[in-house]
C-alpha atoms as a PDB file:
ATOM      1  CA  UNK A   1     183.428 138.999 135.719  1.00  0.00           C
ATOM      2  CA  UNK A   2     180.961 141.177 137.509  1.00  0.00           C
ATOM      3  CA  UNK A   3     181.259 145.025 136.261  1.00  0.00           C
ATOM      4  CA  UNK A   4     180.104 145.958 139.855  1.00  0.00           C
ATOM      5  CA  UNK A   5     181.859 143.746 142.882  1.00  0.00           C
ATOM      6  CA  UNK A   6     181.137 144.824 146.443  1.00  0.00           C
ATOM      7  CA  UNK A   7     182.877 142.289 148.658  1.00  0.00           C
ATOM      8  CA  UNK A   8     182.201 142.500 152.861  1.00  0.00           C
ATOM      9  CA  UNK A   9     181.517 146.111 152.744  1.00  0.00           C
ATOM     10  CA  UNK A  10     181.728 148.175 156.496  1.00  0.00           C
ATOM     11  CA  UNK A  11     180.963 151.628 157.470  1.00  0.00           C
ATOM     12  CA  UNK A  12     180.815 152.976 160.677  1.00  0.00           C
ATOM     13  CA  UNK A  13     179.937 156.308 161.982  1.00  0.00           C
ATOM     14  CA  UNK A  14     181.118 156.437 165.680  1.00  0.00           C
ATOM     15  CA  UNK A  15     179.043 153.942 167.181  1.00  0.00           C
ATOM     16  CA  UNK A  16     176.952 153.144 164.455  1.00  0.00           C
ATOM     17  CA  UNK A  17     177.203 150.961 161.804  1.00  0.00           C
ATOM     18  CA  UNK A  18     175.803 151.979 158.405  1.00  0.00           C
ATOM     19  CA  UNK A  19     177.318 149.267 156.601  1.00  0.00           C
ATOM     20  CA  UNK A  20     177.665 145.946 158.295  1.00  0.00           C
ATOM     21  CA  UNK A  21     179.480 143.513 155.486  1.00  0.00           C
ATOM     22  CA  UNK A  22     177.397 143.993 152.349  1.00  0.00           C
ATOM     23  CA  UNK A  23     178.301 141.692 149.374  1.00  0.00           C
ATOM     24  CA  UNK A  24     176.721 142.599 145.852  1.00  0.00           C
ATOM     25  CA  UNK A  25     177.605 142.168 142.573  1.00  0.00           C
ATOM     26  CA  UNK A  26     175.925 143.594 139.385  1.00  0.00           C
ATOM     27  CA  UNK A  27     176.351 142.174 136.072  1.00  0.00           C
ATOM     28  CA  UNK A  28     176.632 143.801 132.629  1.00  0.00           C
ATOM     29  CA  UNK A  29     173.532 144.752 130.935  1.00  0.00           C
ATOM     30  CA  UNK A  30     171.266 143.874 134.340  1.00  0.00           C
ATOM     31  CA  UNK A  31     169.293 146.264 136.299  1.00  0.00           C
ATOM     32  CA  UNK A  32     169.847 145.463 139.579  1.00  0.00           C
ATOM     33  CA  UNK A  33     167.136 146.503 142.523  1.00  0.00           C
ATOM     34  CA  UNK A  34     168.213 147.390 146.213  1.00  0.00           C
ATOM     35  CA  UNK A  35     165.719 147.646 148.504  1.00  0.00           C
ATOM     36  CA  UNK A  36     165.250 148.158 152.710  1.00  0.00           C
ATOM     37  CA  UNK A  37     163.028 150.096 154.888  1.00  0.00           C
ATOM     38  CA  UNK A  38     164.232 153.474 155.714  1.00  0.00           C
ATOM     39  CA  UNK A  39     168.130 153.445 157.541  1.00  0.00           C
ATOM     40  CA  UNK A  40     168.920 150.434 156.035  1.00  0.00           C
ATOM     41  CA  UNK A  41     171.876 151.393 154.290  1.00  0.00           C
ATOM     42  CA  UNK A  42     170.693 151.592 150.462  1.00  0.00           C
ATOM     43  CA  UNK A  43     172.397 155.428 150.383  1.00  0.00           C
ATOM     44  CA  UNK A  44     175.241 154.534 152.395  1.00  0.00           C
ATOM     45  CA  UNK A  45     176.235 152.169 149.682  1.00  0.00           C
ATOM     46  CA  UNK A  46     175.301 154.376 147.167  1.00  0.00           C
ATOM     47  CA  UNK A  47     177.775 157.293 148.988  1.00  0.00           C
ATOM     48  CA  UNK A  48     180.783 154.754 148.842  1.00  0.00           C
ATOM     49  CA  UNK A  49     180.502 153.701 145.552  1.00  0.00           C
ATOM     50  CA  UNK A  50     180.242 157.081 144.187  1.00  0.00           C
ATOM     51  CA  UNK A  51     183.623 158.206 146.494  1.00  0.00           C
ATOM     52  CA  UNK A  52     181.526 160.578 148.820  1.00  0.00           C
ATOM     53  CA  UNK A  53     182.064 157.676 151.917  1.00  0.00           C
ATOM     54  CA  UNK A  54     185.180 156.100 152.459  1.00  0.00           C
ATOM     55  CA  UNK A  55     184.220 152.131 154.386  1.00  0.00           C
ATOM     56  CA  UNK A  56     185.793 151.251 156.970  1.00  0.00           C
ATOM     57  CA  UNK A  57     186.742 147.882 154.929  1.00  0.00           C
ATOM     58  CA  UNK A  58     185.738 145.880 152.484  1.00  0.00           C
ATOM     59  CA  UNK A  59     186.356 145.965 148.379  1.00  0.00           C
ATOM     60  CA  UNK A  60     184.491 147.728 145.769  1.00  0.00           C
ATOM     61  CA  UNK A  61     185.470 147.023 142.297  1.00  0.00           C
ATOM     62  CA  UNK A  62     184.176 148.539 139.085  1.00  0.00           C
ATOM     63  CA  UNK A  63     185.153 147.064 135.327  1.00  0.00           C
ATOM     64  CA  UNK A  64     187.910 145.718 137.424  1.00  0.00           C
ATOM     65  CA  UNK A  65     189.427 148.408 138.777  1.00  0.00           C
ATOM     66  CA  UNK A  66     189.423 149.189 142.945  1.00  0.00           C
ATOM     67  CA  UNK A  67     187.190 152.454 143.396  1.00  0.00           C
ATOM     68  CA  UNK A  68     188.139 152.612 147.191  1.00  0.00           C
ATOM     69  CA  UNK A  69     189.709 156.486 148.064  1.00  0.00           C
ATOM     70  CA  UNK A  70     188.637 157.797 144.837  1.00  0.00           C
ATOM     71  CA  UNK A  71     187.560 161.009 144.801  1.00  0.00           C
ATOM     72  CA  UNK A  72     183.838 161.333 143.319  1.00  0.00           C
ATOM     73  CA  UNK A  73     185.129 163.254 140.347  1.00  0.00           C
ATOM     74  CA  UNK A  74     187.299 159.658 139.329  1.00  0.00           C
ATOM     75  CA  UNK A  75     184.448 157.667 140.050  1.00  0.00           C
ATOM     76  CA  UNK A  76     182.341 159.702 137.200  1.00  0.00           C
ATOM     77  CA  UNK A  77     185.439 159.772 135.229  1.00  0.00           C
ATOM     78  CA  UNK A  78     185.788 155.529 135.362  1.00  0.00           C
ATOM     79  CA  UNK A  79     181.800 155.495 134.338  1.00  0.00           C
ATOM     80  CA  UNK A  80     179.636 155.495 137.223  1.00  0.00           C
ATOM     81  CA  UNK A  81     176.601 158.631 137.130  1.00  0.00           C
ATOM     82  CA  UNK A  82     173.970 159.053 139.900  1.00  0.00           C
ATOM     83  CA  UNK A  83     170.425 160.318 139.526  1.00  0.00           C
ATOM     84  CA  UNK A  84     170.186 162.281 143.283  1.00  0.00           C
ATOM     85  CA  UNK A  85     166.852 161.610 145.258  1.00  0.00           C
ATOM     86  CA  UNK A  86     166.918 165.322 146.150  1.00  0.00           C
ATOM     87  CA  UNK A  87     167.381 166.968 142.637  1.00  0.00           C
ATOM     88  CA  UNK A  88     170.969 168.270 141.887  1.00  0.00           C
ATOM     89  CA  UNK A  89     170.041 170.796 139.271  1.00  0.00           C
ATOM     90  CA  UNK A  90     170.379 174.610 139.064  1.00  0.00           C
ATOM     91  CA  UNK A  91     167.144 176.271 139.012  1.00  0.00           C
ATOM     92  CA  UNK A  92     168.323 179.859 136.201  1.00  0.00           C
ATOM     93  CA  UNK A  93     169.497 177.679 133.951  1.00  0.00           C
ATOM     94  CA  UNK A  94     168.196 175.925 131.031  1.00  0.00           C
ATOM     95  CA  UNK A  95     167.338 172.155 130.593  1.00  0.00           C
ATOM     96  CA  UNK A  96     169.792 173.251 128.265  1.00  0.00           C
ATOM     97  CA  UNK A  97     172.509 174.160 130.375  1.00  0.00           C
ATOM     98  CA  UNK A  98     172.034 171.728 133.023  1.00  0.00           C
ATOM     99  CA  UNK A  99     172.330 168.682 130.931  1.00  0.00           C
ATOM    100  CA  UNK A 100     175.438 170.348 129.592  1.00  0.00           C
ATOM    101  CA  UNK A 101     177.005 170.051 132.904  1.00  0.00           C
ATOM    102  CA  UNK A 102     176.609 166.554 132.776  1.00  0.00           C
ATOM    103  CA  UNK A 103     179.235 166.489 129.935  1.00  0.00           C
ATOM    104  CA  UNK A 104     182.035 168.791 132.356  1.00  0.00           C
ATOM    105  CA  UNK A 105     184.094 165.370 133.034  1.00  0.00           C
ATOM    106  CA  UNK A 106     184.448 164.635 128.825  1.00  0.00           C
ATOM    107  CA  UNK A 107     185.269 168.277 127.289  1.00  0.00           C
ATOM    108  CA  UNK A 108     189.037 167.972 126.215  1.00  0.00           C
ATOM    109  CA  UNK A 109     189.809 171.500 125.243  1.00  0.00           C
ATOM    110  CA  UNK A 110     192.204 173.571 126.974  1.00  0.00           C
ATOM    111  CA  UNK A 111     191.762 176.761 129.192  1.00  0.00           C
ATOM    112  CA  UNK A 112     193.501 178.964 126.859  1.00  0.00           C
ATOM    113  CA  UNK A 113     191.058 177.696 123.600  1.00  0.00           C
ATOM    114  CA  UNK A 114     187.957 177.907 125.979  1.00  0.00           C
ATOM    115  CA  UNK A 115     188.620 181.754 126.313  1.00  0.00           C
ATOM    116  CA  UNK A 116     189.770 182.498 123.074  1.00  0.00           C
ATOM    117  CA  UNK A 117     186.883 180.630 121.507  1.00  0.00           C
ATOM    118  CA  UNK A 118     189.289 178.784 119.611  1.00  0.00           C
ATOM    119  CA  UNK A 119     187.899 176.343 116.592  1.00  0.00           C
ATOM    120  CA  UNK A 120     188.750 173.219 118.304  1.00  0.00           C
ATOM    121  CA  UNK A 121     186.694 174.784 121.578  1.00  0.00           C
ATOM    122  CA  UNK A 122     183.385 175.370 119.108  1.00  0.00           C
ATOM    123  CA  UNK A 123     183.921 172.150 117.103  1.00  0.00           C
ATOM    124  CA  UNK A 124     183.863 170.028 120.877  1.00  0.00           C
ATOM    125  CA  UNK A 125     181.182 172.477 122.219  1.00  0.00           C
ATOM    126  CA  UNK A 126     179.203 171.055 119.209  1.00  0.00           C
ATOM    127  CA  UNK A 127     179.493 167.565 119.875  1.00  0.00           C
ATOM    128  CA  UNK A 128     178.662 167.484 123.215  1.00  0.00           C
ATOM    129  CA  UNK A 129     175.221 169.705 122.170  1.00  0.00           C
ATOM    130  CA  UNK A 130     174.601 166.772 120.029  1.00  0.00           C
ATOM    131  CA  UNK A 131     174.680 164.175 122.564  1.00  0.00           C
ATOM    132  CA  UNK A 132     172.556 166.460 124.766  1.00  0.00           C
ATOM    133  CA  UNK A 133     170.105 166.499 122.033  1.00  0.00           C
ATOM    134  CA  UNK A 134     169.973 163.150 121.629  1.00  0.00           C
ATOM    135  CA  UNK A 135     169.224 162.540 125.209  1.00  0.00           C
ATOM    136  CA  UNK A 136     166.419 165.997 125.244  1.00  0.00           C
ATOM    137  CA  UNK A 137     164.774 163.471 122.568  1.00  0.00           C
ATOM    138  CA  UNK A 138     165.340 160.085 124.458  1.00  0.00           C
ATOM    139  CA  UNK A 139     163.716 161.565 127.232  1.00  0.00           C
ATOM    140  CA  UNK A 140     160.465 163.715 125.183  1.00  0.00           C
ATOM    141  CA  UNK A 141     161.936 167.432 127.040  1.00  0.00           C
ATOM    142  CA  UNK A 142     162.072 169.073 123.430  1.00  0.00           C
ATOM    143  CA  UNK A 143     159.487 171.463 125.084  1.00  0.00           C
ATOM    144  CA  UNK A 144     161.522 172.218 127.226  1.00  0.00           C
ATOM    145  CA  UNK A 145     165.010 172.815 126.251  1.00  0.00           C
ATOM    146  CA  UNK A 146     164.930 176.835 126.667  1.00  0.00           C
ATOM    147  CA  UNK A 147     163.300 176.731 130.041  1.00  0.00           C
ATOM    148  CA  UNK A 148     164.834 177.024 133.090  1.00  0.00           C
ATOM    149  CA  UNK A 149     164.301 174.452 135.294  1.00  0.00           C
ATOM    150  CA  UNK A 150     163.114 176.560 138.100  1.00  0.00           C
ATOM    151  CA  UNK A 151     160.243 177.267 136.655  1.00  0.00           C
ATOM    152  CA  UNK A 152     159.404 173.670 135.910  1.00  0.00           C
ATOM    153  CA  UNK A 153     156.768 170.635 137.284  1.00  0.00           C
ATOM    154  CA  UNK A 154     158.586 168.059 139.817  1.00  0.00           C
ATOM    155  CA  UNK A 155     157.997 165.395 136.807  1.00  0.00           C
ATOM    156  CA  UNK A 156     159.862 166.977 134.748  1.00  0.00           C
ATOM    157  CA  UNK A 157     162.615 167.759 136.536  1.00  0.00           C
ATOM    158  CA  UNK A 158     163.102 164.568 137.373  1.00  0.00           C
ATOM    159  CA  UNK A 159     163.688 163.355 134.319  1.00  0.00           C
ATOM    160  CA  UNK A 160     166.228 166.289 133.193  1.00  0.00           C
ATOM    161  CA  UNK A 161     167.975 164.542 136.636  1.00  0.00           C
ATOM    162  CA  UNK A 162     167.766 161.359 134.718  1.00  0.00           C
ATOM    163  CA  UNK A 163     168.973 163.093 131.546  1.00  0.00           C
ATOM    164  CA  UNK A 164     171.841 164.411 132.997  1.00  0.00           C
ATOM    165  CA  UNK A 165     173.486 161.620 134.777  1.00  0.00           C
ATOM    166  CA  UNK A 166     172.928 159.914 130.812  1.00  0.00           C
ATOM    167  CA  UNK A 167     175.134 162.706 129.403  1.00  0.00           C
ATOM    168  CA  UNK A 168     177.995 161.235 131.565  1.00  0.00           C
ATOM    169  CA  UNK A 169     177.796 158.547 128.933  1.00  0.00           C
ATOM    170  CA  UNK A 170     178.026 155.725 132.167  1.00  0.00           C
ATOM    171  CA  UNK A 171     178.981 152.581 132.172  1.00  0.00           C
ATOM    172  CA  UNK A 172     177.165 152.139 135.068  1.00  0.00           C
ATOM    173  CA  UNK A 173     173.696 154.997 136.181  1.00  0.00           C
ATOM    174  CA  UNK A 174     173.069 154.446 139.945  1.00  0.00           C
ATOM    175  CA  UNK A 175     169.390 155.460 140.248  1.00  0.00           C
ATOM    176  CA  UNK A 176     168.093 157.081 143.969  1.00  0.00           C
ATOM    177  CA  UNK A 177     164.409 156.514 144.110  1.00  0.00           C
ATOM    178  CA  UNK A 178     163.884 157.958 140.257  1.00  0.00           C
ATOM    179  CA  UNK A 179     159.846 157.109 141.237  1.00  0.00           C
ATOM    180  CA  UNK A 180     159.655 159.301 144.260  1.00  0.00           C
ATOM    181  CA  UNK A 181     157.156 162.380 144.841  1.00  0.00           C
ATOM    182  CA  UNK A 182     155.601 161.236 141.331  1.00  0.00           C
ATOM    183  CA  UNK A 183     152.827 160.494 140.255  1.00  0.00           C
ATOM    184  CA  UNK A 184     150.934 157.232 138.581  1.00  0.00           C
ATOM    185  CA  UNK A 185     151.264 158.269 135.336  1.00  0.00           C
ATOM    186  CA  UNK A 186     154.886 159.741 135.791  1.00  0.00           C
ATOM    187  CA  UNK A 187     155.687 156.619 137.836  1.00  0.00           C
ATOM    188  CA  UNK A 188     155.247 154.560 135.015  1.00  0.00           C
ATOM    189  CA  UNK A 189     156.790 156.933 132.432  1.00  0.00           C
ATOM    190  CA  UNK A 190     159.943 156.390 134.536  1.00  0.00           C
ATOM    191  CA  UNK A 191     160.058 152.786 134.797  1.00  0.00           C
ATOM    192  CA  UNK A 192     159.505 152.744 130.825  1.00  0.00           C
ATOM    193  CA  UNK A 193     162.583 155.004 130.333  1.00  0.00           C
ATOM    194  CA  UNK A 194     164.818 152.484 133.013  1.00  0.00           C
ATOM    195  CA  UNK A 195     163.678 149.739 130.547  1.00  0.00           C
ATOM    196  CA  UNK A 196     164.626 151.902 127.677  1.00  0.00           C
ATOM    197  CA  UNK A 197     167.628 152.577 129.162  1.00  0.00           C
ATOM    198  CA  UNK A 198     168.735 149.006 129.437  1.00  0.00           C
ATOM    199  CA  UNK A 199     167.228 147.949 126.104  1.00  0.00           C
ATOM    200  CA  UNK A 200     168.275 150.709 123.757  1.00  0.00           C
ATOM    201  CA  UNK A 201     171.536 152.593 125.275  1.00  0.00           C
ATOM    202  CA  UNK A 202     172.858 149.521 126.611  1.00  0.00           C
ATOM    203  CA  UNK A 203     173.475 150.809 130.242  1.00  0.00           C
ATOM    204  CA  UNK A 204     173.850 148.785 133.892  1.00  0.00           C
ATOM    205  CA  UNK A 205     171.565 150.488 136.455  1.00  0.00           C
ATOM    206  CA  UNK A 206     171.518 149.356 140.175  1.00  0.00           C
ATOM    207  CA  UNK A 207     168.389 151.081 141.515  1.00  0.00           C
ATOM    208  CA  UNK A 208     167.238 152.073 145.033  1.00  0.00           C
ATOM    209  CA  UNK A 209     162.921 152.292 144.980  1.00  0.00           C
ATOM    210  CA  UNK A 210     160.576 152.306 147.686  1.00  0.00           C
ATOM    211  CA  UNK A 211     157.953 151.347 145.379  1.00  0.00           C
ATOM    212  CA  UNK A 212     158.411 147.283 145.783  1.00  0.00           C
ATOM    213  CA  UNK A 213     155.854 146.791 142.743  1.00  0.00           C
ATOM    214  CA  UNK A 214     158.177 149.118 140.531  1.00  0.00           C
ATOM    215  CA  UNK A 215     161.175 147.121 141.302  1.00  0.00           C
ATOM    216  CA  UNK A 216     159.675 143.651 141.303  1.00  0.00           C
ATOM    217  CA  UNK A 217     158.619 144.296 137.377  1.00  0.00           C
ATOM    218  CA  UNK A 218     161.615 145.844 136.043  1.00  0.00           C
ATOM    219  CA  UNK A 219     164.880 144.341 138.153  1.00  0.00           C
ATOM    220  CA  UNK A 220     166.985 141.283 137.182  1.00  0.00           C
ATOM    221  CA  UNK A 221     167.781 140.838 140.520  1.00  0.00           C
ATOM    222  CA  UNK A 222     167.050 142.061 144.032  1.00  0.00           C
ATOM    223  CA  UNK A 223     169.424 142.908 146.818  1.00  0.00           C
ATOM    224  CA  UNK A 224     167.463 143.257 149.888  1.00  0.00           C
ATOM    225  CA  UNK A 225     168.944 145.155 152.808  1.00  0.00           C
ATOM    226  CA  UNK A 226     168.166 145.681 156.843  1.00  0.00           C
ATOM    227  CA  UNK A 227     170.287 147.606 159.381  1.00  0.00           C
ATOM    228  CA  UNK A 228     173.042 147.602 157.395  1.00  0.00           C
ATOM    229  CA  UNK A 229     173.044 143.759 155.997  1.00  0.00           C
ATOM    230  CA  UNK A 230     172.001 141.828 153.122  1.00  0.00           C
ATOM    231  CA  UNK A 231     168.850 139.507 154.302  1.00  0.00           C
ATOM    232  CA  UNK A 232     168.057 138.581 150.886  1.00  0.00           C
ATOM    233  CA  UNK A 233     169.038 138.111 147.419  1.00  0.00           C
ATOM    234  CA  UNK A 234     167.653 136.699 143.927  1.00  0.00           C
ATOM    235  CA  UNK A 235     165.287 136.717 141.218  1.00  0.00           C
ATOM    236  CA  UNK A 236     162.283 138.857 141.892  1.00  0.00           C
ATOM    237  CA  UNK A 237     160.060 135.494 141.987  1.00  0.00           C
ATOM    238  CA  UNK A 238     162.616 134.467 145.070  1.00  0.00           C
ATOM    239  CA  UNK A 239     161.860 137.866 146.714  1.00  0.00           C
ATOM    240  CA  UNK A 240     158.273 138.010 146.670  1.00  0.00           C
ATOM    241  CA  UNK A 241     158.080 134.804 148.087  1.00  0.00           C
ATOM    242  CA  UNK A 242     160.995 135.313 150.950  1.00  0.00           C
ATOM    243  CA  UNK A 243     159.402 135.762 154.462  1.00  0.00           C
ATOM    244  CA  UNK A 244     162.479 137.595 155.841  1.00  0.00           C
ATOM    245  CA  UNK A 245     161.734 140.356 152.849  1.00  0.00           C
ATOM    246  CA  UNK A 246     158.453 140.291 153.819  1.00  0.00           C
ATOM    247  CA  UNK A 247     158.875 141.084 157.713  1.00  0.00           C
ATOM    248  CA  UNK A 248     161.292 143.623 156.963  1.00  0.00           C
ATOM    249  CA  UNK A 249     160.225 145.893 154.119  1.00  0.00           C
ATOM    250  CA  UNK A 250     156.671 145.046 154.192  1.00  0.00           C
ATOM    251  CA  UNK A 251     156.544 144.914 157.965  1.00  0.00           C
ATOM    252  CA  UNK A 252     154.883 141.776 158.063  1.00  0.00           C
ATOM    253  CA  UNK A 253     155.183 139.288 160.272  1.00  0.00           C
ATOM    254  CA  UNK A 254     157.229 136.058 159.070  1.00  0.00           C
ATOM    255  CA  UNK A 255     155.996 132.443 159.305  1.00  0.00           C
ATOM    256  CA  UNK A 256     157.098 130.547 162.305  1.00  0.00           C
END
């Protein structure tokens, strides 16, 4: 059984179609690449999945339960996190602080214990700094736990992104273009830590990249999208070598 099943997905928006029958399904333990040229329909899926889109039709299924109509704050609560393309963070406060928020959805105390400072409050507040810690180290941003984040380099704060959708503590981390606006050498920092990712914490990714080479080295398998449909899918051997992949995200001309 598939953790992630996507079965004839549509979306519409007045006349246009996002979303025009996508099928995918994403194994435990894989990292799973989607790729299409720009308007293709890579955050569209994204935006159902995560509950901020509602399709038109079609299933979605997650550890076997039907994620259609759920809010986005169920979605995180069943195990799904998103890294954001355009950085979700809050610029005053501290590496700290916004990794903390990634833990909101798990905190168990009540109202009435958070204000009185209650021990039960301090003892939770304290495990959830742990796992923050652990993830500060995972990622190498010990230098800059105290910091706010405004005041830090774009490859850096894309990894406290990264480091906050891995508080969540997902089942499954949906990853929008984690390699953008960096770098070489960041590039390839960030493609270490997906592999680390999948290799030490154990965690499903399906990832959306513009950088084909990026995607081609680190997915099990490739879900290639154009104007809203699946054109492709397989091994990344199967997609280098596919001519319809080629003509449409390469924009090279297939083989008659």
């Amino acid at each position: 059984m598939s953790l992630l099943a996507i079965n004839d997905l549509h979306l519409s928006f007045g006349g246009v179609r996002a979303l025009n029958g996508i099928s995918l399904s994403v194994e435990e333990g894989q990292i799973v690449g989607l790729i299409g040229p720009n308007g293709a329909g890579k955050t569209s899926l994204f935006n159902c999945i995560c509950g901020v889109y509602i399709p038109d039709t079609g299933a979605i299924r997650f550890d076997d339960k039907n994620m259609v109509g759920l809010k986005p704050y169920r979605v995180a609560e069943a195990g799904i996190a998103r890294m954001f393309q355009n950085l979700a963070l809050f610029d005053y406060l501290t590496t700290m602080e916004n990794l903390l928020l990634g833990r909101h959805h798990l905190y168990r105390t009540s109202w009435w214990s958070d204000m009185m400072g209650a021990g039960r409050y301090r003892d939770e507040e304290i495990r959830h700094r742990k796992v923050v810690e652990e993830i500060i180290e995972f990622l190498n941003l010990e230098r800059y736990r105290k910091h706010p984040v405004g005041m830090l380099p774009y490859g850096v704060l894309k990894r406290i992104e990264l480091g906050r959708a891995l508080c969540m503590e997902p089942k499954l981390l949906l990853l929008d273009e984690p390699a953008a606006g960096l770098n070489q050498e960041e590039t390839e920092d960030m493609a270490r830590y997906i592999l680390d990712i999948k290799e030490e914490l154990g965690i499903t990714q399906l990832l959306i990249e513009h950088d084909l080479s990026m995607v081609l080295d680190l997915a099990d398998a490739i879900q290639v999208l154009d104007f809203g449909q699946g054109i492709a899918s397989g091994d990344p051997d199967a997609i280098r070598a596919n001519p319809r992949v080629l003509e449409a995200y390469a924009g090279k001309q297939a083989a008659p």
